[in-house]
C-alpha atoms as a PDB file:
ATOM      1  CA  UNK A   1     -58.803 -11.209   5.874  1.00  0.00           C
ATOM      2  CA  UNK A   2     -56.728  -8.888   3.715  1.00  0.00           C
ATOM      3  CA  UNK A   3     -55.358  -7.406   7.078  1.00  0.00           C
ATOM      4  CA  UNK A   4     -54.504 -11.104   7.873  1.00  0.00           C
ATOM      5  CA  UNK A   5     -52.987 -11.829   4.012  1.00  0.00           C
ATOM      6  CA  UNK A   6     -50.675  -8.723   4.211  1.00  0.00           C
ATOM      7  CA  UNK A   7     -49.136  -9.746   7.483  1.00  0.00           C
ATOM      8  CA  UNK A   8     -48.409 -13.044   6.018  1.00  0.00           C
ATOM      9  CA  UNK A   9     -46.905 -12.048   2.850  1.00  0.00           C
ATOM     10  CA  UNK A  10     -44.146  -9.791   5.094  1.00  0.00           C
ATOM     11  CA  UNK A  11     -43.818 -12.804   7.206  1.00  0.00           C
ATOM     12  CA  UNK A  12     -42.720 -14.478   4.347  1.00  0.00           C
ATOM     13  CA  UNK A  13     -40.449 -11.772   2.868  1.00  0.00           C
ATOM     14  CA  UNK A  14     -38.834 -11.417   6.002  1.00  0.00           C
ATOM     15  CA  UNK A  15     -38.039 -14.908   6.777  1.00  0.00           C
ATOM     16  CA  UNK A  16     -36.588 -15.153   3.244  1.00  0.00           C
ATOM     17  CA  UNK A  17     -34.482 -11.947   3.657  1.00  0.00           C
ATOM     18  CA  UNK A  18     -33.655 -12.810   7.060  1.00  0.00           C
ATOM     19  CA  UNK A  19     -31.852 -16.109   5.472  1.00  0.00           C
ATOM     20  CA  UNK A  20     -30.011 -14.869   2.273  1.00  0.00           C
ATOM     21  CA  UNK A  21     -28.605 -12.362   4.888  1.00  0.00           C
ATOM     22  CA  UNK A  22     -27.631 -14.817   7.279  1.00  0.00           C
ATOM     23  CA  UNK A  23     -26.020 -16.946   4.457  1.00  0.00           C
ATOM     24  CA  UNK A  24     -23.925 -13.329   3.059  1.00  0.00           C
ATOM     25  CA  UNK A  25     -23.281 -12.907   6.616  1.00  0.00           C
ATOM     26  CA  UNK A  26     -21.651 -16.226   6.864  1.00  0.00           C
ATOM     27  CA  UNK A  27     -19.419 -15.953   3.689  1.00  0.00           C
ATOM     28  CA  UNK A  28     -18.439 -12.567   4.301  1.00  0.00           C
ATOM     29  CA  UNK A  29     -16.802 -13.643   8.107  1.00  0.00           C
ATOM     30  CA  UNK A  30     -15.156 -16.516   6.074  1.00  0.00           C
ATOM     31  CA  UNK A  31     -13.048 -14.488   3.641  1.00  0.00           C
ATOM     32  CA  UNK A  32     -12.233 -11.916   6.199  1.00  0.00           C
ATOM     33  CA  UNK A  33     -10.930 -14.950   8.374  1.00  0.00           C
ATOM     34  CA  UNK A  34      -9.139 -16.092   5.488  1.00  0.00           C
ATOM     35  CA  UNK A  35      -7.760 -12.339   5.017  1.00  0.00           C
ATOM     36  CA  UNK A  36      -6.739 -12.265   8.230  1.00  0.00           C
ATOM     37  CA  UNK A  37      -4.737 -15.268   8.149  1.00  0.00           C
ATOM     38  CA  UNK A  38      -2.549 -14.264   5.540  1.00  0.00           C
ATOM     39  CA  UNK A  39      -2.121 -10.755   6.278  1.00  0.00           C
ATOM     40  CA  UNK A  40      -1.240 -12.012   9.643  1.00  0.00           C
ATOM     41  CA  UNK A  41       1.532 -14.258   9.037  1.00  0.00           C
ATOM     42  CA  UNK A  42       5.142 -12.365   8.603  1.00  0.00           C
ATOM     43  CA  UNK A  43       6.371 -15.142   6.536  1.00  0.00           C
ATOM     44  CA  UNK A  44       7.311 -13.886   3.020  1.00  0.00           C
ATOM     45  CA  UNK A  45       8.282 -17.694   2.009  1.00  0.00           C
ATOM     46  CA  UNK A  46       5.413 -17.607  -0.709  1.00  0.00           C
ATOM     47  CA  UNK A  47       6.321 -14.272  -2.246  1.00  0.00           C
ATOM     48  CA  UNK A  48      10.123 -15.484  -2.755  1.00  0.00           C
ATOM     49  CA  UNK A  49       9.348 -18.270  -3.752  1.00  0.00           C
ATOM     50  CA  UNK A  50       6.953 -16.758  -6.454  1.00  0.00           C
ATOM     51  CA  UNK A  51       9.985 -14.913  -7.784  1.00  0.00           C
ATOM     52  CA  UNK A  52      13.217 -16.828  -7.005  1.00  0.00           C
ATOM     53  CA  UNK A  53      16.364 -14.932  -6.991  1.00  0.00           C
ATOM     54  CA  UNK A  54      18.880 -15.307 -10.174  1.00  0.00           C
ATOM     55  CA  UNK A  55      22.477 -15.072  -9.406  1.00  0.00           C
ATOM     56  CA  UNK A  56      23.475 -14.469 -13.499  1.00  0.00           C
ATOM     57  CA  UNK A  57      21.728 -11.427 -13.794  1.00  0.00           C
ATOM     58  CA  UNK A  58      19.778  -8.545 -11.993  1.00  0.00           C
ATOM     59  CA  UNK A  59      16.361  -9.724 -10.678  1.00  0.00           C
ATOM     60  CA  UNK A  60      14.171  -6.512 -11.085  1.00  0.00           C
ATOM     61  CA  UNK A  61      10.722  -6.089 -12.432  1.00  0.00           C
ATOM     62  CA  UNK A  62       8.007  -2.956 -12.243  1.00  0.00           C
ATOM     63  CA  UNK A  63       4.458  -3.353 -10.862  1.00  0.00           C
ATOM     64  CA  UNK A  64       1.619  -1.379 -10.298  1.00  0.00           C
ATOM     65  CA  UNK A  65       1.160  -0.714  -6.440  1.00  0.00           C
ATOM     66  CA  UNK A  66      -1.797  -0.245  -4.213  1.00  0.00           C
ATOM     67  CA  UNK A  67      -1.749   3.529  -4.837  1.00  0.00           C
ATOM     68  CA  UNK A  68      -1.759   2.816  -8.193  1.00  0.00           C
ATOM     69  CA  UNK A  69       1.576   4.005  -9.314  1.00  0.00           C
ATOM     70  CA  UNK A  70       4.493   2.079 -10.543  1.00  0.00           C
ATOM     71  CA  UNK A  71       7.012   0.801  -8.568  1.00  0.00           C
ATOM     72  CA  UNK A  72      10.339  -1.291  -9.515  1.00  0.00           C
ATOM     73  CA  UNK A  73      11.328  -4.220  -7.515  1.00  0.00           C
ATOM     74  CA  UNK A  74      14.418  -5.167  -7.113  1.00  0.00           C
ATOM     75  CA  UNK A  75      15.338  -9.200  -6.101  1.00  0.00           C
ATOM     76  CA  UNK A  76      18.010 -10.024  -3.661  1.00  0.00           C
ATOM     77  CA  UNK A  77      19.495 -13.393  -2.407  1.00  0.00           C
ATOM     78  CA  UNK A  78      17.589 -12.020   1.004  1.00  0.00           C
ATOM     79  CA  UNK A  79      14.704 -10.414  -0.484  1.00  0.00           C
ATOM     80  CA  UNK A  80      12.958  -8.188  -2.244  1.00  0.00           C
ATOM     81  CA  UNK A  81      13.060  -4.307  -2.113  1.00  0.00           C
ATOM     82  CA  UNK A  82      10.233  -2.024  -3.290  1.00  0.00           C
ATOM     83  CA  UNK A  83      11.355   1.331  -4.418  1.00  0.00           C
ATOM     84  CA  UNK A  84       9.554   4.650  -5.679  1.00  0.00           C
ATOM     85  CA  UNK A  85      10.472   5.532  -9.193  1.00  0.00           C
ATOM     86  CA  UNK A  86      10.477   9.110  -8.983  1.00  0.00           C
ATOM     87  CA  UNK A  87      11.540  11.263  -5.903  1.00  0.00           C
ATOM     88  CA  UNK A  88      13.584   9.201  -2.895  1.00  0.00           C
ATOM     89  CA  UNK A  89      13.376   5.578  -3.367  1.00  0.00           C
ATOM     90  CA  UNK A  90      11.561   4.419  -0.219  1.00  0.00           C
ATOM     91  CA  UNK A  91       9.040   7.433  -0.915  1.00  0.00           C
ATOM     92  CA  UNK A  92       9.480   9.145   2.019  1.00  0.00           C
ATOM     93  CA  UNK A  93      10.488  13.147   2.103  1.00  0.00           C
ATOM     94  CA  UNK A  94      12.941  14.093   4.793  1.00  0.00           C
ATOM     95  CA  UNK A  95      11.850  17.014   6.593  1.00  0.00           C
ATOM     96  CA  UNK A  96       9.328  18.169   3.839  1.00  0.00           C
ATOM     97  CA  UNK A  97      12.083  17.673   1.219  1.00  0.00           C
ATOM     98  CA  UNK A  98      12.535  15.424  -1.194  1.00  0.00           C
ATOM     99  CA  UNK A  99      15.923  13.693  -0.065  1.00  0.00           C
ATOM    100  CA  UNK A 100      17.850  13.935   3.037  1.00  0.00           C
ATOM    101  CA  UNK A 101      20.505  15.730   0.974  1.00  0.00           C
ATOM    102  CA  UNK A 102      18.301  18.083  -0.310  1.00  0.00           C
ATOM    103  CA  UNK A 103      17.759  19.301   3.160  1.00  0.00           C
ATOM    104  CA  UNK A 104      20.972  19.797   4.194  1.00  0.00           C
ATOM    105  CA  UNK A 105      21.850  21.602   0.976  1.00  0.00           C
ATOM    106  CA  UNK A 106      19.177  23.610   2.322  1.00  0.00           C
ATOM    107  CA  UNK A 107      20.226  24.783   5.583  1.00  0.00           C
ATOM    108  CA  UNK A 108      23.718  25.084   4.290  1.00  0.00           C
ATOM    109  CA  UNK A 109      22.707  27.506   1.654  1.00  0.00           C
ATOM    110  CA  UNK A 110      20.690  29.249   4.084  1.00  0.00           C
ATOM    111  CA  UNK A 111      23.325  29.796   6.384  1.00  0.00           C
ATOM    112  CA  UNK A 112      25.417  30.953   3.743  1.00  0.00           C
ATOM    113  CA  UNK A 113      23.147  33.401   2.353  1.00  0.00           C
ATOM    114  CA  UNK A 114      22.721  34.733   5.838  1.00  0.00           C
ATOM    115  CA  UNK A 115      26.430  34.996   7.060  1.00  0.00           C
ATOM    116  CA  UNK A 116      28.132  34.772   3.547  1.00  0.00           C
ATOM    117  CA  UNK A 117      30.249  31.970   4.765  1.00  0.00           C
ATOM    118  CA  UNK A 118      30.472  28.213   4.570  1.00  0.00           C
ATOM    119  CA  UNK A 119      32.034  27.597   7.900  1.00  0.00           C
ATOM    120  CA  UNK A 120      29.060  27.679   9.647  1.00  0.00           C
ATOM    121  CA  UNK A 121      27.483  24.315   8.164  1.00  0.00           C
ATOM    122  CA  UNK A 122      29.502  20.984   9.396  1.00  0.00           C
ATOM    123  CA  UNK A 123      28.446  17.767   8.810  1.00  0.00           C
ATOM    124  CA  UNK A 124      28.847  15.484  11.768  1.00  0.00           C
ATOM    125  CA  UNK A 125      29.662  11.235  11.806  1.00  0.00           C
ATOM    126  CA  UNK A 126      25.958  10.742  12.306  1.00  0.00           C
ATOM    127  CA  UNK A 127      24.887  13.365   9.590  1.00  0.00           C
ATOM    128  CA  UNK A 128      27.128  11.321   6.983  1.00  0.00           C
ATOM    129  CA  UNK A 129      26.199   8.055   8.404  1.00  0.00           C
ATOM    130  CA  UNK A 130      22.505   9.123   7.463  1.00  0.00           C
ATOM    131  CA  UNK A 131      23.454  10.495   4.070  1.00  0.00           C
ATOM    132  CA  UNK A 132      25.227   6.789   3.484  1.00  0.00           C
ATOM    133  CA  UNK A 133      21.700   4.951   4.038  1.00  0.00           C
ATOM    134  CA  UNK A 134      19.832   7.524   1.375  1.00  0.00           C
ATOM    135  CA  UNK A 135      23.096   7.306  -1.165  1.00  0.00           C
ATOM    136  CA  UNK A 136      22.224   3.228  -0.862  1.00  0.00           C
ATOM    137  CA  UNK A 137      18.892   3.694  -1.706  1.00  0.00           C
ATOM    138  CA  UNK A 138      19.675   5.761  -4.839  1.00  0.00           C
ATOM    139  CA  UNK A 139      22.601   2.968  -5.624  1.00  0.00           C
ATOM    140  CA  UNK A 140      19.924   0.236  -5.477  1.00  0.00           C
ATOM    141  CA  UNK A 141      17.376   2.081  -7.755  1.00  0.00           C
ATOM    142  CA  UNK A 142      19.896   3.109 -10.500  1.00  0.00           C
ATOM    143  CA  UNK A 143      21.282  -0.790 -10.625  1.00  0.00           C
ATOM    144  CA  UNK A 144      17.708  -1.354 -10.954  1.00  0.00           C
ATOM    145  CA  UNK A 145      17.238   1.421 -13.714  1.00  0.00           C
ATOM    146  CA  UNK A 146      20.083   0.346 -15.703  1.00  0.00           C
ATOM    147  CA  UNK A 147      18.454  -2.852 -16.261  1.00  0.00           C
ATOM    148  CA  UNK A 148      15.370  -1.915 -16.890  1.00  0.00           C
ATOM    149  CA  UNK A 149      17.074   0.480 -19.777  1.00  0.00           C
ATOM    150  CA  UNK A 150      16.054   3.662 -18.731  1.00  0.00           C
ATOM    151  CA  UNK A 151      18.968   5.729 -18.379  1.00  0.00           C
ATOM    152  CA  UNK A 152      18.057   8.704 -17.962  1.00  0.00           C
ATOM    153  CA  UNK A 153      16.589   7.924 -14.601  1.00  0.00           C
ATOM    154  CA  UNK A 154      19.987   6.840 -13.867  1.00  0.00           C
ATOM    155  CA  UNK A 155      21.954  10.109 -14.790  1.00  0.00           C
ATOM    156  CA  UNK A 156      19.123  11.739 -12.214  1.00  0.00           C
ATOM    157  CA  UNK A 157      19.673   9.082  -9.743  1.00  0.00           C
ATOM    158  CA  UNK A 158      23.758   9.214 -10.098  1.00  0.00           C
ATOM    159  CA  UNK A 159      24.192  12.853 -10.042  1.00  0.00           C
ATOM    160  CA  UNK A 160      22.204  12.651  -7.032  1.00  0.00           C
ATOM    161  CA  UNK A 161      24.972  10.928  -5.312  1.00  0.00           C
ATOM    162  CA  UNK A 162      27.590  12.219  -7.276  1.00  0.00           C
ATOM    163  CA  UNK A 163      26.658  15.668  -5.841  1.00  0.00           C
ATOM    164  CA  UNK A 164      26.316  14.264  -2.243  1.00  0.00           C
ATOM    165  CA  UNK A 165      29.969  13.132  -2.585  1.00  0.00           C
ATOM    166  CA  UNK A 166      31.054  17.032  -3.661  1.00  0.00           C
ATOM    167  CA  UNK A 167      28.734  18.322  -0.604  1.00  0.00           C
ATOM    168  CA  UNK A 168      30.260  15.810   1.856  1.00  0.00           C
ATOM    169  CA  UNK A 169      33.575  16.677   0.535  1.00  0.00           C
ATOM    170  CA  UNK A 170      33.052  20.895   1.577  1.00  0.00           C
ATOM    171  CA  UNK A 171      31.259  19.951   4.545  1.00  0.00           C
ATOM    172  CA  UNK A 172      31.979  16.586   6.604  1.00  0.00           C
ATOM    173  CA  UNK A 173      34.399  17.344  10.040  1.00  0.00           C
ATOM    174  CA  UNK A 174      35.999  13.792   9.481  1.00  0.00           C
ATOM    175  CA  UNK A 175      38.406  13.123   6.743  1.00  0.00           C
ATOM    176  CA  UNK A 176      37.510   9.218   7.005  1.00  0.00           C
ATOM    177  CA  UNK A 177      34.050   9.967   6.572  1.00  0.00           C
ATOM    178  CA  UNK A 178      34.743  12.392   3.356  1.00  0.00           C
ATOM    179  CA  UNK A 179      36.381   9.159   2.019  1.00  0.00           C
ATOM    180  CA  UNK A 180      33.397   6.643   2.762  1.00  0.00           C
ATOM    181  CA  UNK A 181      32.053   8.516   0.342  1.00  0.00           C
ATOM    182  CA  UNK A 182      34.772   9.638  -2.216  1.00  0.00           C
ATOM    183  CA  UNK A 183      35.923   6.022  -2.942  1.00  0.00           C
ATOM    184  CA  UNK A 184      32.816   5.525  -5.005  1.00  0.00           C
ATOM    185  CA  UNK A 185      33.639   7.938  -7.286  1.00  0.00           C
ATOM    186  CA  UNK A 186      34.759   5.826  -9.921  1.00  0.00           C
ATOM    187  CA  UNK A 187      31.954   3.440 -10.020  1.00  0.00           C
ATOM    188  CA  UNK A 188      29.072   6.422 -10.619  1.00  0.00           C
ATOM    189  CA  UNK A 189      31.289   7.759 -13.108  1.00  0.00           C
ATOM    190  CA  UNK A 190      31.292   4.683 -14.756  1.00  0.00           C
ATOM    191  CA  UNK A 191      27.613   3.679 -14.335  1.00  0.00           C
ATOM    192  CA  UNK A 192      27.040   7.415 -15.587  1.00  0.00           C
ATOM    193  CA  UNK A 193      29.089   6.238 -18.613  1.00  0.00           C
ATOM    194  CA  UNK A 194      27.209   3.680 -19.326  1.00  0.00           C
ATOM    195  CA  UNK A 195      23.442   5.737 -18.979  1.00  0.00           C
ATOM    196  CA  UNK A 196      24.921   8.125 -21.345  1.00  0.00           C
ATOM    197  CA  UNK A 197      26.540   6.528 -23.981  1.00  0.00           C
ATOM    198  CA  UNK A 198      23.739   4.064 -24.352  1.00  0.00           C
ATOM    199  CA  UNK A 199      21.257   7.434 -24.781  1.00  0.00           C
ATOM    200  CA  UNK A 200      23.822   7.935 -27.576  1.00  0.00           C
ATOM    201  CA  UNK A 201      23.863   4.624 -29.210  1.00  0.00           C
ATOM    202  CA  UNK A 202      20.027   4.430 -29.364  1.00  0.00           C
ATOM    203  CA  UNK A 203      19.975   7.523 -31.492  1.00  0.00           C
ATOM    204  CA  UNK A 204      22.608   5.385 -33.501  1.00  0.00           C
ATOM    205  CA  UNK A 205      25.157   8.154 -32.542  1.00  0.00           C
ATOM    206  CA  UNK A 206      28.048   6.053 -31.918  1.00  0.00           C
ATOM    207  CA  UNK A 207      31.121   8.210 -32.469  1.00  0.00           C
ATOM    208  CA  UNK A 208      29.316  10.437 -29.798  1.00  0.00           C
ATOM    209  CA  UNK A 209      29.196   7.210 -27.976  1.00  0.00           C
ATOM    210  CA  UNK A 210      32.807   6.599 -27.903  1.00  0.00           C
ATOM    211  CA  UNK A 211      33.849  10.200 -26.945  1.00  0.00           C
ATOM    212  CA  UNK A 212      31.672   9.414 -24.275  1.00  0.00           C
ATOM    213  CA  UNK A 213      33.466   6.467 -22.932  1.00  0.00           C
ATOM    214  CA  UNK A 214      36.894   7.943 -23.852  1.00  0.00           C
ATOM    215  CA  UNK A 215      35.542  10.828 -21.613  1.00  0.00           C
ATOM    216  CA  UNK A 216      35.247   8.592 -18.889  1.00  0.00           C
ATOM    217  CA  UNK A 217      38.206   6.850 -19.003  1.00  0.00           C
ATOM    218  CA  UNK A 218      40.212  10.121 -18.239  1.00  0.00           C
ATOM    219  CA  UNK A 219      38.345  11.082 -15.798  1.00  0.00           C
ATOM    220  CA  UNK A 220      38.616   7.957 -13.101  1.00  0.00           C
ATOM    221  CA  UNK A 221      42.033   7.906 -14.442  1.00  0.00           C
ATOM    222  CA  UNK A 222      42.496  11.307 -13.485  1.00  0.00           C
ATOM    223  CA  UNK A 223      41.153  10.056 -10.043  1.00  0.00           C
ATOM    224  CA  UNK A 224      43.279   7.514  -9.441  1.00  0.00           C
ATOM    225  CA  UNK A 225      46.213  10.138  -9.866  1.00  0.00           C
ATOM    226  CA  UNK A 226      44.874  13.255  -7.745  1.00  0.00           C
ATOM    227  CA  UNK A 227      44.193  10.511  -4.659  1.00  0.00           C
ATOM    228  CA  UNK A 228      47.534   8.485  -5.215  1.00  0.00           C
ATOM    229  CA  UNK A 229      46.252   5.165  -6.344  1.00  0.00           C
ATOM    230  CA  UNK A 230      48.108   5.206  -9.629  1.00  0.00           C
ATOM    231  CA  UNK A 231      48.844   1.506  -9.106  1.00  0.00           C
ATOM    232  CA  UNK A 232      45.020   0.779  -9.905  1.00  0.00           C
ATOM    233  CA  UNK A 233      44.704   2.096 -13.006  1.00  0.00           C
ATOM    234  CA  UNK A 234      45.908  -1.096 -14.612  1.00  0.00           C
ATOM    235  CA  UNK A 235      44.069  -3.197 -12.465  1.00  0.00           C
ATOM    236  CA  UNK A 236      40.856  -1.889 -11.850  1.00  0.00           C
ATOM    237  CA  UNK A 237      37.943  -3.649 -12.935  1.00  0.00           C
ATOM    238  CA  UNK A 238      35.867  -0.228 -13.842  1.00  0.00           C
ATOM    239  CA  UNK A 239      38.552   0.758 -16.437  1.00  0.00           C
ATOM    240  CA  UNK A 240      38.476  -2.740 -17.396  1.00  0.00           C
ATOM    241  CA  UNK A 241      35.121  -2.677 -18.150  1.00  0.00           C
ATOM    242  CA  UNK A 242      34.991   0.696 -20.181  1.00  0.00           C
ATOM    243  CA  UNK A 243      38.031  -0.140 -22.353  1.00  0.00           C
ATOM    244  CA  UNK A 244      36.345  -3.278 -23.261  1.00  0.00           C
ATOM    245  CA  UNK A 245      33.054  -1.734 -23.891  1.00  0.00           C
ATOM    246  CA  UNK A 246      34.445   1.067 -25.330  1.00  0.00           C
ATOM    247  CA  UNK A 247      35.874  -1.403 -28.042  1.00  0.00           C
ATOM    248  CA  UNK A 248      32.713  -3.194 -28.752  1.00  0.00           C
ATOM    249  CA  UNK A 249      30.664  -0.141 -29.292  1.00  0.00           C
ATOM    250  CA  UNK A 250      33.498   1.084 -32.306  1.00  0.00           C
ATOM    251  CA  UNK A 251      33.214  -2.220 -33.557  1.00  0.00           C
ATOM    252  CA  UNK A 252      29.652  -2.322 -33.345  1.00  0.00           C
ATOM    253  CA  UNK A 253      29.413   1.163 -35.283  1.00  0.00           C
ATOM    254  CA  UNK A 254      28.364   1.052 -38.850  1.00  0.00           C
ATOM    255  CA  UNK A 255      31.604   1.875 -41.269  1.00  0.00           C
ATOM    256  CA  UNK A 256      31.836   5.248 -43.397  1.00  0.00           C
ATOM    257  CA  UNK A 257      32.770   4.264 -46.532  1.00  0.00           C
ATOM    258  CA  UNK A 258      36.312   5.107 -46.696  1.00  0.00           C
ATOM    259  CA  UNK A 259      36.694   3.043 -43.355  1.00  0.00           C
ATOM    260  CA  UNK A 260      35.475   0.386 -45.320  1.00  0.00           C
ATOM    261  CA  UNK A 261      37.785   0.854 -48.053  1.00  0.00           C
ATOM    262  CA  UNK A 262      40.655   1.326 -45.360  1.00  0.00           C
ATOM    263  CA  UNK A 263      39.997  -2.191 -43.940  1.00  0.00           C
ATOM    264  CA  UNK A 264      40.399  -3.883 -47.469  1.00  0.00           C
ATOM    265  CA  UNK A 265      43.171  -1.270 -47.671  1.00  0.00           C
ATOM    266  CA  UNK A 266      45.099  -3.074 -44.689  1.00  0.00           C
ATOM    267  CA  UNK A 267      44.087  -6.354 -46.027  1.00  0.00           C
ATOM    268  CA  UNK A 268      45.233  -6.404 -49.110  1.00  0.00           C
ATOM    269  CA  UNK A 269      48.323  -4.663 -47.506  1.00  0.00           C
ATOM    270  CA  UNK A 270      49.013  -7.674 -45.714  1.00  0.00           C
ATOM    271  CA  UNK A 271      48.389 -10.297 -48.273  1.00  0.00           C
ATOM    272  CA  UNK A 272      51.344  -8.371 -50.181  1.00  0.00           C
ATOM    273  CA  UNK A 273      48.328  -7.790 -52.816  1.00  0.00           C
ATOM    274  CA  UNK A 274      49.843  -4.035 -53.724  1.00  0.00           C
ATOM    275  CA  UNK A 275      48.221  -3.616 -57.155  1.00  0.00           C
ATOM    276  CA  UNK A 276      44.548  -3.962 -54.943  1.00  0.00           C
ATOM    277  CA  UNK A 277      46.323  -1.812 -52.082  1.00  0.00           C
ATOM    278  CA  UNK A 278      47.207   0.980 -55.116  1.00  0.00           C
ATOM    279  CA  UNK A 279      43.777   0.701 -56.203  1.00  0.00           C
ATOM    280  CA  UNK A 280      41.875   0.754 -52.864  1.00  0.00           C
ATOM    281  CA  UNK A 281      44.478   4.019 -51.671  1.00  0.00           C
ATOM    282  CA  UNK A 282      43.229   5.548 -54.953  1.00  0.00           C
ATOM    283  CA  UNK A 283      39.760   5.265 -54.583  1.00  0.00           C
ATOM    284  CA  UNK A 284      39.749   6.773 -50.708  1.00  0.00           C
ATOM    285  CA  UNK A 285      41.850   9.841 -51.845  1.00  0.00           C
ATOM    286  CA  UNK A 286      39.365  10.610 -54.905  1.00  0.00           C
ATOM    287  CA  UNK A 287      36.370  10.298 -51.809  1.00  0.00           C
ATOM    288  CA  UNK A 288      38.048  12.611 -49.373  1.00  0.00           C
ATOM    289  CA  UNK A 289      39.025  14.853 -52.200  1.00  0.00           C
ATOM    290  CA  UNK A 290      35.310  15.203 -53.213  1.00  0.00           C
ATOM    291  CA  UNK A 291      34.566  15.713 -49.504  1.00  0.00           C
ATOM    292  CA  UNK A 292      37.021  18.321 -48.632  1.00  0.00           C
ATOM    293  CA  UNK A 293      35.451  20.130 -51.934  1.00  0.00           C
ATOM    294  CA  UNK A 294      31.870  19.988 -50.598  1.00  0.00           C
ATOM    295  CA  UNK A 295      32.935  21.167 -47.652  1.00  0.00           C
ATOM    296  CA  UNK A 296      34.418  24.279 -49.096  1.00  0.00           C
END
């Protein structure tokens, strides 16, 4: 009888188990199918659609990825790309290093070293043309940087390819492909420019700021000249830019206040107000007296 009972009761049990399984079993096969389909399909219509491309400003954003770091997207009429934020952009390491230019710095400084001569170390057409691709990536991440407002991952990001340029320059057989490279020398100056004299302006150091900028200006000026293009210094766009942002970030800057007094000086100057203008000239002499006196 009890033998009898106890067979019965796992009868039961089992029969019960044997259907909650059966039903897991069936929901389980159903979101894997599911899974499938839409890891399957090599449509990415639903992901740009999700985030539809902007043409009045740059479409980038950061997200967490599946290895749990951060990444930065960046949103092109195409497409999206998906870079790294620290390290090479598409997170791979060339070689064991951690850019393809590191690695030929590499070998060229180990040939040096070993025969105390750079003449050993050439780079070829394809050697640049592979350089080219990583300075692209770097381009695409410090666009991406800029917007995101952290500039000092674009002064890492810009001397990166600044540097390439230099290396190219002392290395590359061609003279065409030395230029491929070269001609962008204005534009990282300028986007170098802008990294640095925003660090400035967010520690409200705007005079800093606008040595900055002025610094800038000389230089791609000063490349124009040494390469012959002296033509484009009135008409390029970069200079443009600088000159005009230059401006706004000295109008922008708080006034002292005998540059306060200066600008009612040259007001009242031009309203033909001179009594004010004697007034205001006497009052900005009697402040940079007393500074020149606490100065010495």
């Amino acid at each position: 009888m009890g033998y009898n009972k106890i067979t019965h009761i796992k009868n039961q049990t089992g029969a019960v188990w044997t259907f909650k399984l059966k039903k897991f079993s069936a929901l389980r096969n159903w979101i894997v199918a599911k899974k499938n389909k839409f890891f399957s399909t090599k449509d990415l219509q639903g992901m740009l659609q999700e985030w539809p491309y902007d043409l009045s400003h740059v479409n980038v954003r950061k997200i967490r990825g599946l290895d749990g770091k951060e990444k930065i997207q960046l949103r092109l009429d195409m497409g999206i790309l998906q870079m790294e934020i620290n390290g090479r952009p598409d997170g791979s390491s060339p070689h064991g290093e951690e850019s393809l230019f590191d690695y030929y710095v590499k070998r060229a400084n180990n040939l040096k070293s070993r025969y105390s001569t750079d003449d050993l170390f050439k780079l070829n057409h394809s050697d640049c043309l592979k350089l080219q691709r990583e300075a692209l990536q770097y381009y695409h991440r410090f666009v991406a940087l800029l917007y995101l407002k952290n500039y000092r991952g674009v002064l890492r990001d810009t001397d990166h390819n600044l540097r390439m340029i230099d290396f190219v320059n002392i290395y590359a057989l061609n003279e065409q492909d030395r230029w491929a490279f070269e001609q962008f020398r204005p534009y990282l100056i300028m986007m170098q420019i802008r990294a640095k004299a925003s660090l400035f302006m967010k520690q409200r150091n705007y005079r800093k700021a606008e040595k900055t900028v002025e610094g800038g200006l000389t230089e791609i000026e000063r490349f124009y000249i040494e390469n012959e293009l002296t033509e484009q210094i009135d008409s390029s766009l970069i200079l443009s830019f600088l000159r005009k942002w230059g401006q706004e970030i000295k109008e922008s800057r708080p006034l002292s206040p005998v540059e306060k007094l200066q600008r009612e000086l040259d007001k009242a100057v031009n309203q033909e107000d001179f009594e004010r203008a004697a007034e205001l000239r006497d009052r900005i002499q009697e402040i940079q007296k007393l500074g020149d006196e606490l100065l010495s």
